[in-house]
PDB file of N, CA and C in Angstrom:
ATOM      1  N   UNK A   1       0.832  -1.192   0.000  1.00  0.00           N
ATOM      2  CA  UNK A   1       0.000   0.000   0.000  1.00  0.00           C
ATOM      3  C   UNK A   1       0.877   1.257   0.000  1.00  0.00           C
ATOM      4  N   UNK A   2       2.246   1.277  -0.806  1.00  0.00           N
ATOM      5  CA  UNK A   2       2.587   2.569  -1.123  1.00  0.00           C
ATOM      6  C   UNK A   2       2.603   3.040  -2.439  1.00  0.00           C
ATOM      7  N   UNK A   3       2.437   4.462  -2.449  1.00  0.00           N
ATOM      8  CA  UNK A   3       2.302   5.127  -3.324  1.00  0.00           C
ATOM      9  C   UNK A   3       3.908   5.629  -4.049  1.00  0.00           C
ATOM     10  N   UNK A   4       3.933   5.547  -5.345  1.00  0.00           N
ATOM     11  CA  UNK A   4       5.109   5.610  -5.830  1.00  0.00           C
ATOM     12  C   UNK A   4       5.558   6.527  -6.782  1.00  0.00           C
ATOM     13  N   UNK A   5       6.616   7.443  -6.407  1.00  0.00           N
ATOM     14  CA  UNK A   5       6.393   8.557  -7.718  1.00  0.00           C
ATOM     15  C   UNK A   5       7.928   8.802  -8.382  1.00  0.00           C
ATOM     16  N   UNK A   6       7.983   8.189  -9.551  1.00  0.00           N
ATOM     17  CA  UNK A   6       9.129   8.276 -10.566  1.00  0.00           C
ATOM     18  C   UNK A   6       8.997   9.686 -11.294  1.00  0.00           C
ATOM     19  N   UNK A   7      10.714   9.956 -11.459  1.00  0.00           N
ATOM     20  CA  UNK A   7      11.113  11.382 -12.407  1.00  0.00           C
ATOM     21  C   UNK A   7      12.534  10.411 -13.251  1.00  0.00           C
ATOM     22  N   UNK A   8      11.887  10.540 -14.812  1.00  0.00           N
ATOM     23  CA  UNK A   8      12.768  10.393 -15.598  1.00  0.00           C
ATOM     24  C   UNK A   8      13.577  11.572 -15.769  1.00  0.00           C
ATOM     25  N   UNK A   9      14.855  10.837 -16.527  1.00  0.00           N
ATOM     26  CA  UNK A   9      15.204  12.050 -16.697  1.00  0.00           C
ATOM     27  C   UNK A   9      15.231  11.675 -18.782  1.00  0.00           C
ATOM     28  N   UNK A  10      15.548  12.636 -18.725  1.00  0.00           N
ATOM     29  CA  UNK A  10      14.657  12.625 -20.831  1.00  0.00           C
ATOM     30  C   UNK A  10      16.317  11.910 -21.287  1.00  0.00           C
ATOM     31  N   UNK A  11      16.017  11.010 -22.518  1.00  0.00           N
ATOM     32  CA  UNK A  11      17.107  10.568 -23.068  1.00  0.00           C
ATOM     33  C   UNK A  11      18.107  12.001 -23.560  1.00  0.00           C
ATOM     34  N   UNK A  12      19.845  11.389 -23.320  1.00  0.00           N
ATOM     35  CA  UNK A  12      20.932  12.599 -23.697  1.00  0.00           C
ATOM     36  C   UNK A  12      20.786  13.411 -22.877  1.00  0.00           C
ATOM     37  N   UNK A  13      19.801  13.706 -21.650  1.00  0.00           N
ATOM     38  CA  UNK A  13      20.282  14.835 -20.918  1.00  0.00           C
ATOM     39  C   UNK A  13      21.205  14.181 -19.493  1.00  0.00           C
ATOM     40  N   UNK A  14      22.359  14.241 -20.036  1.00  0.00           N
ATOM     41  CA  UNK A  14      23.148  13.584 -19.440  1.00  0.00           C
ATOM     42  C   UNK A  14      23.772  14.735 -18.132  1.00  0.00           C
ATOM     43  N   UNK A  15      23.485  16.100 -17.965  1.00  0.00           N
ATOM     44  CA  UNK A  15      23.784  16.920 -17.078  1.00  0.00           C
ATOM     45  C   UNK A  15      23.229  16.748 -15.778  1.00  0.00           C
ATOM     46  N   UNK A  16      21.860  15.932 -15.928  1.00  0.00           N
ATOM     47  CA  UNK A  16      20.579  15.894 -15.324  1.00  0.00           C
ATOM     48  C   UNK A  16      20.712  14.865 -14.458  1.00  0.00           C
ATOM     49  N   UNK A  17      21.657  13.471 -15.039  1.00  0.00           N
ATOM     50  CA  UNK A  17      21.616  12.523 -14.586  1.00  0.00           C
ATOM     51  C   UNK A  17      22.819  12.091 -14.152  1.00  0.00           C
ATOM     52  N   UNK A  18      23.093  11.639 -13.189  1.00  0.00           N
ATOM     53  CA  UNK A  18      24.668  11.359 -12.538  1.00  0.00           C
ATOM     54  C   UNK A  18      24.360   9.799 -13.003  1.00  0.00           C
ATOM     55  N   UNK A  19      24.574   9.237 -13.352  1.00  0.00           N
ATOM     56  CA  UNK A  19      24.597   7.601 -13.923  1.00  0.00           C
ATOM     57  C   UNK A  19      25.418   8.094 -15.189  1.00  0.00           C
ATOM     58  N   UNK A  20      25.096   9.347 -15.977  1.00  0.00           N
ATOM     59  CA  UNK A  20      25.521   9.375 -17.769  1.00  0.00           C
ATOM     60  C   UNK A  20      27.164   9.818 -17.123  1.00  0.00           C
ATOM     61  N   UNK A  21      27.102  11.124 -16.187  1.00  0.00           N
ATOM     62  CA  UNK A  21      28.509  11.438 -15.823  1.00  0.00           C
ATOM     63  C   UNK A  21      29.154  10.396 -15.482  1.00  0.00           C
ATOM     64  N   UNK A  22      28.936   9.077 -14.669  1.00  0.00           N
ATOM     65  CA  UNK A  22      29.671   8.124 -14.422  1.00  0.00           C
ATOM     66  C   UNK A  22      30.182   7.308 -15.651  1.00  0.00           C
ATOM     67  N   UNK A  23      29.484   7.221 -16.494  1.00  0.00           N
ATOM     68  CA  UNK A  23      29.497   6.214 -17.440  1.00  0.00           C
ATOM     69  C   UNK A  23      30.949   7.651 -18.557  1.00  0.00           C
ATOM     70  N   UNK A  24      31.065   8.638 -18.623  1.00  0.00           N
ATOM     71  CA  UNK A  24      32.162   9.859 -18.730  1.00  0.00           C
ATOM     72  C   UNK A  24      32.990   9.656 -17.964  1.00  0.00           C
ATOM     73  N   UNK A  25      33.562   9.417 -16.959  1.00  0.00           N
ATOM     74  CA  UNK A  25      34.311   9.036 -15.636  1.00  0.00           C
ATOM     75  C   UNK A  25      34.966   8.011 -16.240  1.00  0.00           C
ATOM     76  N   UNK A  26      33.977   6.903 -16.810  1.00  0.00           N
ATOM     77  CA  UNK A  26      34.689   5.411 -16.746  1.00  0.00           C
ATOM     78  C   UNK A  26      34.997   5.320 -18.432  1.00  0.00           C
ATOM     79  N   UNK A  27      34.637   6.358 -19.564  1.00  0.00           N
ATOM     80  CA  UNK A  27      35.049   6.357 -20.292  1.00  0.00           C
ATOM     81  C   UNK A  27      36.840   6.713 -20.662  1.00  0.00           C
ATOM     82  N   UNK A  28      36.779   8.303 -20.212  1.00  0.00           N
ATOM     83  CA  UNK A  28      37.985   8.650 -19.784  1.00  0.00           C
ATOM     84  C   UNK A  28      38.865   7.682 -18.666  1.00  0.00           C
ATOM     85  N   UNK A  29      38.364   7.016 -17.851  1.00  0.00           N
ATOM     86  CA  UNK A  29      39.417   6.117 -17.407  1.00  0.00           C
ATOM     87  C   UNK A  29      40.106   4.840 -18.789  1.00  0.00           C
ATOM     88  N   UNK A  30      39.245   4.613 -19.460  1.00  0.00           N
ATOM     89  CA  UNK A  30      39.770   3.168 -20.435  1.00  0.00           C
ATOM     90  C   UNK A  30      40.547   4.231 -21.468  1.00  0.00           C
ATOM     91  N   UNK A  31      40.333   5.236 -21.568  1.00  0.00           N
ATOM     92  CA  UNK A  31      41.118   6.018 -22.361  1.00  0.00           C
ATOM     93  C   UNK A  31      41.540   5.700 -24.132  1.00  0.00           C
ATOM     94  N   UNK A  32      39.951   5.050 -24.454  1.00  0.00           N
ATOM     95  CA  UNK A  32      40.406   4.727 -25.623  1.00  0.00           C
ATOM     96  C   UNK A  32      41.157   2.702 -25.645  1.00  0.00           C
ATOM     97  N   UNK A  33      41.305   2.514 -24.381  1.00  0.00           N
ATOM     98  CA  UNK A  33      41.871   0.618 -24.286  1.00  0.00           C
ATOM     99  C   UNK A  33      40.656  -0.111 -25.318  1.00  0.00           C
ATOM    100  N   UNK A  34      41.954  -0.899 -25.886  1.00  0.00           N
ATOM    101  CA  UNK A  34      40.719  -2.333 -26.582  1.00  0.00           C
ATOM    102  C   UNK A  34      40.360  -3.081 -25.526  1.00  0.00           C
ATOM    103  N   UNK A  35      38.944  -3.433 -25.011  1.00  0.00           N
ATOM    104  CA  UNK A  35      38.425  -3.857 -24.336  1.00  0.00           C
ATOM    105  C   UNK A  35      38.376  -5.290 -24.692  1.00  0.00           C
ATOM    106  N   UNK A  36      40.123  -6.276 -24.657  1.00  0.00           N
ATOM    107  CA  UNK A  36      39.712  -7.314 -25.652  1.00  0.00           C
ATOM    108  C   UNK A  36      38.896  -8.951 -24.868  1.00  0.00           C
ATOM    109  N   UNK A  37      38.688  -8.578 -23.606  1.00  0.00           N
ATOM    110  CA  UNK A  37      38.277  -9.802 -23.208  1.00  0.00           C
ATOM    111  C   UNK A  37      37.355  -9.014 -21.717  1.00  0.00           C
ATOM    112  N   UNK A  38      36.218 -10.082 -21.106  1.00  0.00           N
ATOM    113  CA  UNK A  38      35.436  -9.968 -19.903  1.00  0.00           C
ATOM    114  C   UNK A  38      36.314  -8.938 -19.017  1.00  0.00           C
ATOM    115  N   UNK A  39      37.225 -10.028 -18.737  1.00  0.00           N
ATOM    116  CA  UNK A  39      38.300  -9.336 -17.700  1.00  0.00           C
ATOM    117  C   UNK A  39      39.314  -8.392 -17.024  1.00  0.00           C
ATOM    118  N   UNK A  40      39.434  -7.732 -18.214  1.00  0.00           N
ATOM    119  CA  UNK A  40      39.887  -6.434 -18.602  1.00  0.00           C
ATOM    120  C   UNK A  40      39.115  -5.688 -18.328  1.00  0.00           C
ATOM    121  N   UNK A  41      37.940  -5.582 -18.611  1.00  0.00           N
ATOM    122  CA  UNK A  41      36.860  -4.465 -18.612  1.00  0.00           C
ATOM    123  C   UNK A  41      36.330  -4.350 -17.384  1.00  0.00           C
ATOM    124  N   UNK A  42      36.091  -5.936 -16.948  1.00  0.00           N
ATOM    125  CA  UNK A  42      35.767  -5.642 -15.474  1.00  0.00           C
ATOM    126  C   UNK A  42      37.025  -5.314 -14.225  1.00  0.00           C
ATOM    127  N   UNK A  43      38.187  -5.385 -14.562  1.00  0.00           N
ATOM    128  CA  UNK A  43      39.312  -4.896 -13.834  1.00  0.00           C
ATOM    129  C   UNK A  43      39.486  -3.169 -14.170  1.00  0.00           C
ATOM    130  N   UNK A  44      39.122  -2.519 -15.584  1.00  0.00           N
ATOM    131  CA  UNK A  44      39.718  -1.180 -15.790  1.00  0.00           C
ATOM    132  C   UNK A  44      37.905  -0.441 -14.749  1.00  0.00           C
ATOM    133  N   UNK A  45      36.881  -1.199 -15.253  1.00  0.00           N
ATOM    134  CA  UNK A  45      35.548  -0.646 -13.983  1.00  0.00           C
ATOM    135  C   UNK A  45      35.856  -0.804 -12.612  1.00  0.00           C
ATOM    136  N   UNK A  46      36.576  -1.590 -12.000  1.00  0.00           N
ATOM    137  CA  UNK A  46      36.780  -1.696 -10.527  1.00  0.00           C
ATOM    138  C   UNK A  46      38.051  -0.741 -10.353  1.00  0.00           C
ATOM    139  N   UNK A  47      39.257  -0.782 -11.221  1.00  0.00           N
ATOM    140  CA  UNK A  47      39.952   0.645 -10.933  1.00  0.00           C
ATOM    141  C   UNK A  47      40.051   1.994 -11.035  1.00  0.00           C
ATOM    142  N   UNK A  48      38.658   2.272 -11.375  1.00  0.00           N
ATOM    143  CA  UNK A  48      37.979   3.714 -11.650  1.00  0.00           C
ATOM    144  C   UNK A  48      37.717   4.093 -10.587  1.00  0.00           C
ATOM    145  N   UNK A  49      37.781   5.657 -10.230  1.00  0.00           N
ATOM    146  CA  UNK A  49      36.992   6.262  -8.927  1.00  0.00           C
ATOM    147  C   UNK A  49      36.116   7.249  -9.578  1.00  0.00           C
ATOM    148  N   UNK A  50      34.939   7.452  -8.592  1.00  0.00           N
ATOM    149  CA  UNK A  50      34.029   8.679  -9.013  1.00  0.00           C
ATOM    150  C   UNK A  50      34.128   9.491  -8.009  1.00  0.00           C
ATOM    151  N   UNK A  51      34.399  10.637  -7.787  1.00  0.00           N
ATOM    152  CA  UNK A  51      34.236  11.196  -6.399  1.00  0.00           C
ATOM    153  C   UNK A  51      34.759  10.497  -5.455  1.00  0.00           C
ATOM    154  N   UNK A  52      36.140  10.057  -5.426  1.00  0.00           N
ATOM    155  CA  UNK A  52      36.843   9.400  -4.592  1.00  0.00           C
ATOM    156  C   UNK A  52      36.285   7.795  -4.265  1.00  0.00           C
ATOM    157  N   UNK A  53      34.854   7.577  -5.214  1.00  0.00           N
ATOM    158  CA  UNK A  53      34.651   6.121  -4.271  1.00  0.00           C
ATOM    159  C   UNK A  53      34.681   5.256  -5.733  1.00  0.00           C
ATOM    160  N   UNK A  54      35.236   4.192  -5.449  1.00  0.00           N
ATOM    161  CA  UNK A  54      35.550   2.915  -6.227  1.00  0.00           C
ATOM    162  C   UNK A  54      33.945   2.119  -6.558  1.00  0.00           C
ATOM    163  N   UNK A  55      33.507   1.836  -7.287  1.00  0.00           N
ATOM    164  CA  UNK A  55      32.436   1.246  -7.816  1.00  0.00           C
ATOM    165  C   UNK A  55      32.245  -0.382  -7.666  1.00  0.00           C
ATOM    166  N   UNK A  56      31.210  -0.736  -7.328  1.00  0.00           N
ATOM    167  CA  UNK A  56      31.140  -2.640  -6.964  1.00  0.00           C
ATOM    168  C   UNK A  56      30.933  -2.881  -7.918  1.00  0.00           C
ATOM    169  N   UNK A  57      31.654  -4.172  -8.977  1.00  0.00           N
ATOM    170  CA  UNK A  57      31.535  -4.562 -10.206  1.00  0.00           C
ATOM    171  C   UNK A  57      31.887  -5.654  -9.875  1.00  0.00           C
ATOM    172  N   UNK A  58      30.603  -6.271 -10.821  1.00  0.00           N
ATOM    173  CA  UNK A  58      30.671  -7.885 -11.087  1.00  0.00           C
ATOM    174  C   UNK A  58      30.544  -8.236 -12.261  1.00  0.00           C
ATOM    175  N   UNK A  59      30.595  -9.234 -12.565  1.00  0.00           N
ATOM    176  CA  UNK A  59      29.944 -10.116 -13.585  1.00  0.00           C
ATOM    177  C   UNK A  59      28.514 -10.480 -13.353  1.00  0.00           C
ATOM    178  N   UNK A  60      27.560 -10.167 -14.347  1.00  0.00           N
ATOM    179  CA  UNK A  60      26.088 -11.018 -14.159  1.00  0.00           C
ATOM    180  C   UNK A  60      26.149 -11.823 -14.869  1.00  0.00           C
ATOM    181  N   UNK A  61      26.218 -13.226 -14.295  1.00  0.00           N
ATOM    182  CA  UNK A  61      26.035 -14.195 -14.754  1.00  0.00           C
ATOM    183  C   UNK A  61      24.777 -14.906 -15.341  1.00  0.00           C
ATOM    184  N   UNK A  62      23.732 -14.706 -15.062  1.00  0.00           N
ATOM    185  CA  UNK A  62      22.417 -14.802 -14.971  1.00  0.00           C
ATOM    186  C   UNK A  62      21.616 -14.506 -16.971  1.00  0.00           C
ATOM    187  N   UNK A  63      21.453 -15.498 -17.642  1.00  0.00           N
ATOM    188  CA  UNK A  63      20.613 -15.182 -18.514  1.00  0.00           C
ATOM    189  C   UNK A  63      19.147 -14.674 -18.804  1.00  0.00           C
ATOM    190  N   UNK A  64      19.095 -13.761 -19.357  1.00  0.00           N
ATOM    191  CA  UNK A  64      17.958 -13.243 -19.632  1.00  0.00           C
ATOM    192  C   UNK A  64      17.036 -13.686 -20.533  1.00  0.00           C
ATOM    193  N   UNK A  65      15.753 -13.680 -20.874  1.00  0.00           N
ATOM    194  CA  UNK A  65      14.806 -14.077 -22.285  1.00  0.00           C
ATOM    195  C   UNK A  65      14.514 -13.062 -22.919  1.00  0.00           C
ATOM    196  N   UNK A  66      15.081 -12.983 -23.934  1.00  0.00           N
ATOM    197  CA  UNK A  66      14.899 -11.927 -25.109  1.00  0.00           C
ATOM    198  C   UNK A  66      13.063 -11.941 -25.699  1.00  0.00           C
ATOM    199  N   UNK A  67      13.081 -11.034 -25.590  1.00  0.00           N
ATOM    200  CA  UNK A  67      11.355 -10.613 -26.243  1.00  0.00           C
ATOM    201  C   UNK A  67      10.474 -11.113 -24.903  1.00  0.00           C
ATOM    202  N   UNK A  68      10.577 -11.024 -24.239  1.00  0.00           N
ATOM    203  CA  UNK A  68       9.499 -10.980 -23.024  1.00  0.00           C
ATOM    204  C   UNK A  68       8.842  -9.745 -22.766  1.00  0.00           C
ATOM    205  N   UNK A  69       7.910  -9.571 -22.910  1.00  0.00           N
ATOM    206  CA  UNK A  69       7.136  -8.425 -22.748  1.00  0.00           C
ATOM    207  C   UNK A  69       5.736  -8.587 -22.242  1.00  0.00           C
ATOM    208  N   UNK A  70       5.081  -6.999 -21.622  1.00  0.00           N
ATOM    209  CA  UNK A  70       3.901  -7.625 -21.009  1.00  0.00           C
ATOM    210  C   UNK A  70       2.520  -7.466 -22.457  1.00  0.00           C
ATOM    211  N   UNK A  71       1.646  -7.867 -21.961  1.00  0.00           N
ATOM    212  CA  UNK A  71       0.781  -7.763 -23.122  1.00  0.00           C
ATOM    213  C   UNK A  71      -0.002  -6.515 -22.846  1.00  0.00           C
ATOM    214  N   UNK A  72      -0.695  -5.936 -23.538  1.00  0.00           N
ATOM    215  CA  UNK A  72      -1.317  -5.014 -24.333  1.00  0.00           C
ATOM    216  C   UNK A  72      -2.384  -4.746 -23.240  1.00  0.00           C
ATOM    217  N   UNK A  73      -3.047  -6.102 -22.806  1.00  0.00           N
ATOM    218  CA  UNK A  73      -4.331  -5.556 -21.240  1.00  0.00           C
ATOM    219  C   UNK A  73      -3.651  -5.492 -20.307  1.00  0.00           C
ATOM    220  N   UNK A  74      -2.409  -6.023 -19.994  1.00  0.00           N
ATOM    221  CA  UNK A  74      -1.291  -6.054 -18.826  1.00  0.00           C
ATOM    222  C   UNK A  74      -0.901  -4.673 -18.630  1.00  0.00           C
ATOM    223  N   UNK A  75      -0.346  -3.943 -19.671  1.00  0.00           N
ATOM    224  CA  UNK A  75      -0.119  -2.477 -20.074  1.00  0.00           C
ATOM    225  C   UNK A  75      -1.214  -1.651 -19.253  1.00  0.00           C
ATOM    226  N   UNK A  76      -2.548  -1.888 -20.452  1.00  0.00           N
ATOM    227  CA  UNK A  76      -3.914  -1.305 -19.791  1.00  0.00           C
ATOM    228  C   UNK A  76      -3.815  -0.721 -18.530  1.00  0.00           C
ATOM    229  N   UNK A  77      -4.236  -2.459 -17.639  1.00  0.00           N
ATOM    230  CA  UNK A  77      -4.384  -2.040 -16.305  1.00  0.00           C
ATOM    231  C   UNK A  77      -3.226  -1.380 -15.487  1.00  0.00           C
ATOM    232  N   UNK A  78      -2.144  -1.713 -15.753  1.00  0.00           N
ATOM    233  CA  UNK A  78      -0.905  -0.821 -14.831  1.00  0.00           C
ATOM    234  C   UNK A  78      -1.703   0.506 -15.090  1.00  0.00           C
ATOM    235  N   UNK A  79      -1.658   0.971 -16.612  1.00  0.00           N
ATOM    236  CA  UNK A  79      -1.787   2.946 -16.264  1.00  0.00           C
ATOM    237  C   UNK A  79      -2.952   2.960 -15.528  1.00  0.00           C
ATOM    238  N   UNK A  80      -3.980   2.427 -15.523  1.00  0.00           N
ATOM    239  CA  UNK A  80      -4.938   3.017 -14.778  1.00  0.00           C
ATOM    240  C   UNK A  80      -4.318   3.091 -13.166  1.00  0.00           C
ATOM    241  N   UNK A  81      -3.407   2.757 -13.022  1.00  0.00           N
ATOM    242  CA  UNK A  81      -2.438   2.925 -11.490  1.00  0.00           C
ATOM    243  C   UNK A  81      -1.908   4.287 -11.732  1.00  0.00           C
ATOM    244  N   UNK A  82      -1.679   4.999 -12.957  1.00  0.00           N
ATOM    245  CA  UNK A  82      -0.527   5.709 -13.469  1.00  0.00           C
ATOM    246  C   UNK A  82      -0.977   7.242 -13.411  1.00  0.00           C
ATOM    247  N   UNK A  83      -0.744   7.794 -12.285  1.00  0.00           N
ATOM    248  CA  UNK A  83      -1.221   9.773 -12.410  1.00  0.00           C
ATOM    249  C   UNK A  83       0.091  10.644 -13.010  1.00  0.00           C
ATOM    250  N   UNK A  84      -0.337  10.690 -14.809  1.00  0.00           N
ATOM    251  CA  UNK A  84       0.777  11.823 -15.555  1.00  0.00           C
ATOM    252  C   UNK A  84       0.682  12.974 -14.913  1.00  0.00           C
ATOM    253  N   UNK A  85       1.587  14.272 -14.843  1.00  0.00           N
ATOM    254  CA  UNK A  85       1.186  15.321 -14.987  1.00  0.00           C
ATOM    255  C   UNK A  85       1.229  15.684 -16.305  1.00  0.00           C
ATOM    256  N   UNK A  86       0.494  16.797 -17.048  1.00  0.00           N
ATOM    257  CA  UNK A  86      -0.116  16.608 -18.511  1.00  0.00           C
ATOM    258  C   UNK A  86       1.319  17.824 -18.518  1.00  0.00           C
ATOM    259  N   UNK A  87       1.716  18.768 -17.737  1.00  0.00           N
ATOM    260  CA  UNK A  87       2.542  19.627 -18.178  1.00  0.00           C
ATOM    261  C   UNK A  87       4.098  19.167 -18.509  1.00  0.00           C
ATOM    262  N   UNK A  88       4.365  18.431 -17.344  1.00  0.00           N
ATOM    263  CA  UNK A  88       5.870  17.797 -17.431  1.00  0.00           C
ATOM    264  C   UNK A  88       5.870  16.546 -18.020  1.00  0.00           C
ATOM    265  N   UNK A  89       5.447  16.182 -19.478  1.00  0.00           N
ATOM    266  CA  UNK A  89       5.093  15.236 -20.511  1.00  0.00           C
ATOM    267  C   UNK A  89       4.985  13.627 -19.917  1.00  0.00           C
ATOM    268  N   UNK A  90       6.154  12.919 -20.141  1.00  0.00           N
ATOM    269  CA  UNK A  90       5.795  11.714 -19.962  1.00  0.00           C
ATOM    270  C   UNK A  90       7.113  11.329 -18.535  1.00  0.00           C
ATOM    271  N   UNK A  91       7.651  12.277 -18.177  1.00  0.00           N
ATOM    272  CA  UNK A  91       8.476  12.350 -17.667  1.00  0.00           C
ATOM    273  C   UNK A  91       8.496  12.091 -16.131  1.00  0.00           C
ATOM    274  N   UNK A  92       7.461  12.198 -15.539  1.00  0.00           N
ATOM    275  CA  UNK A  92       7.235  12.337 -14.177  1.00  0.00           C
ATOM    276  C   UNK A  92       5.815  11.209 -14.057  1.00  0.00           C
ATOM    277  N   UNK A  93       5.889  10.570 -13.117  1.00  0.00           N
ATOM    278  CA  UNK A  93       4.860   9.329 -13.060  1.00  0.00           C
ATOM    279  C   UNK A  93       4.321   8.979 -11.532  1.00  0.00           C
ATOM    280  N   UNK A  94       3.321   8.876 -11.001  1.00  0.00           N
ATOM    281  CA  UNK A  94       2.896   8.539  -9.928  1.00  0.00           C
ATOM    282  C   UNK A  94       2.039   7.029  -9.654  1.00  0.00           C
ATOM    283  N   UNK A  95       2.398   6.036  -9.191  1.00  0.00           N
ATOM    284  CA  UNK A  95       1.961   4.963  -9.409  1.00  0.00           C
ATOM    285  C   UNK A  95       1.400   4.837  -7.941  1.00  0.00           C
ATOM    286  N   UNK A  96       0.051   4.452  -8.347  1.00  0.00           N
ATOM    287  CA  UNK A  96      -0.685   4.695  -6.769  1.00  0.00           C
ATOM    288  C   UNK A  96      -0.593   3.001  -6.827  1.00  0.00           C
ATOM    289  N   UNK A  97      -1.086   2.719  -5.178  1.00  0.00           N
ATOM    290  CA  UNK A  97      -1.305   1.154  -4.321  1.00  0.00           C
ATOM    291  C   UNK A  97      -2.521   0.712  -5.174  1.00  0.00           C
ATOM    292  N   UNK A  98      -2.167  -0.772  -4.828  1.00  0.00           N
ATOM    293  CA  UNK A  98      -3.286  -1.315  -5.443  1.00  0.00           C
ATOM    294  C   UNK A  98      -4.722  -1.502  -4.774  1.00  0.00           C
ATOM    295  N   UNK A  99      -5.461  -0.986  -5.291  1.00  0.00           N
ATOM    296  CA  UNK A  99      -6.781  -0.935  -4.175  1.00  0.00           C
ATOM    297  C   UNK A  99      -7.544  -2.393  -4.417  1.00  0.00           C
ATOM    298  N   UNK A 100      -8.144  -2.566  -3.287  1.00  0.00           N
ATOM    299  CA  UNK A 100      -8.797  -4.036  -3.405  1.00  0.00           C
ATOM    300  C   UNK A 100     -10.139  -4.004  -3.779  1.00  0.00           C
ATOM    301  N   UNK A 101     -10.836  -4.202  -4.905  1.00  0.00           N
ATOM    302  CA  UNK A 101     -12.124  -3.951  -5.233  1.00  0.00           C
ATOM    303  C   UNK A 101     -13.345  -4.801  -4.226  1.00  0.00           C
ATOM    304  N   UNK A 102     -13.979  -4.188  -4.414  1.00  0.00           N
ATOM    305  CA  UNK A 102     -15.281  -5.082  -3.384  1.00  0.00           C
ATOM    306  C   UNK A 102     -16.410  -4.592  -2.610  1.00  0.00           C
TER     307      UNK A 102
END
């Protein structure tokens, strides 16, 4: 029974979002390296700092299923959970609790 409220931030506005600056951080650290194997890449990500702190990097081992998606009434009913604001486009989202009908 909580109420949940997401703020995207819009694709490329990377000023907006500290995840894009990190992913700048860890570019300039490989400096251009051929990234030629797993292990490398995950050793030049664990010797990067952002703001003095070192980043937890693993391997996900774990396979995923390609094309899984929800269906079309699955969709439906989520938005009716879903309060847009009509001014700040699709960007900002409020996902209310699920109420129990009856």
């Amino acid at each position: 029974q909580i109420r949940i409220r997401l703020a995207y931030y819009p694709p490329y506005h990377s000023k907006y979002n500290p995840v894009e600056r990190l992913w700048g951080v860890l570019e300039n650290h490989w400096r251009g390296e051929l990234l030629d194997s797993v292990e490398k890449a995950l050793g030049l990500a664990r010797s990067m700092a952002y703001k003095g702190i070192h980043p937890v990097v693993r391997k996900v081992k774990k396979s995923y299923k390609a094309g899984v998606s929800l269906s079309k009434q699955a969709i439906r009913e989520l938005e009716k959970r879903f309060d847009r604001k009509p001014d700040l486009e699709s960007w900002f989202v409020t996902i209310n609790p699920i109420t129990k009908l009856g």
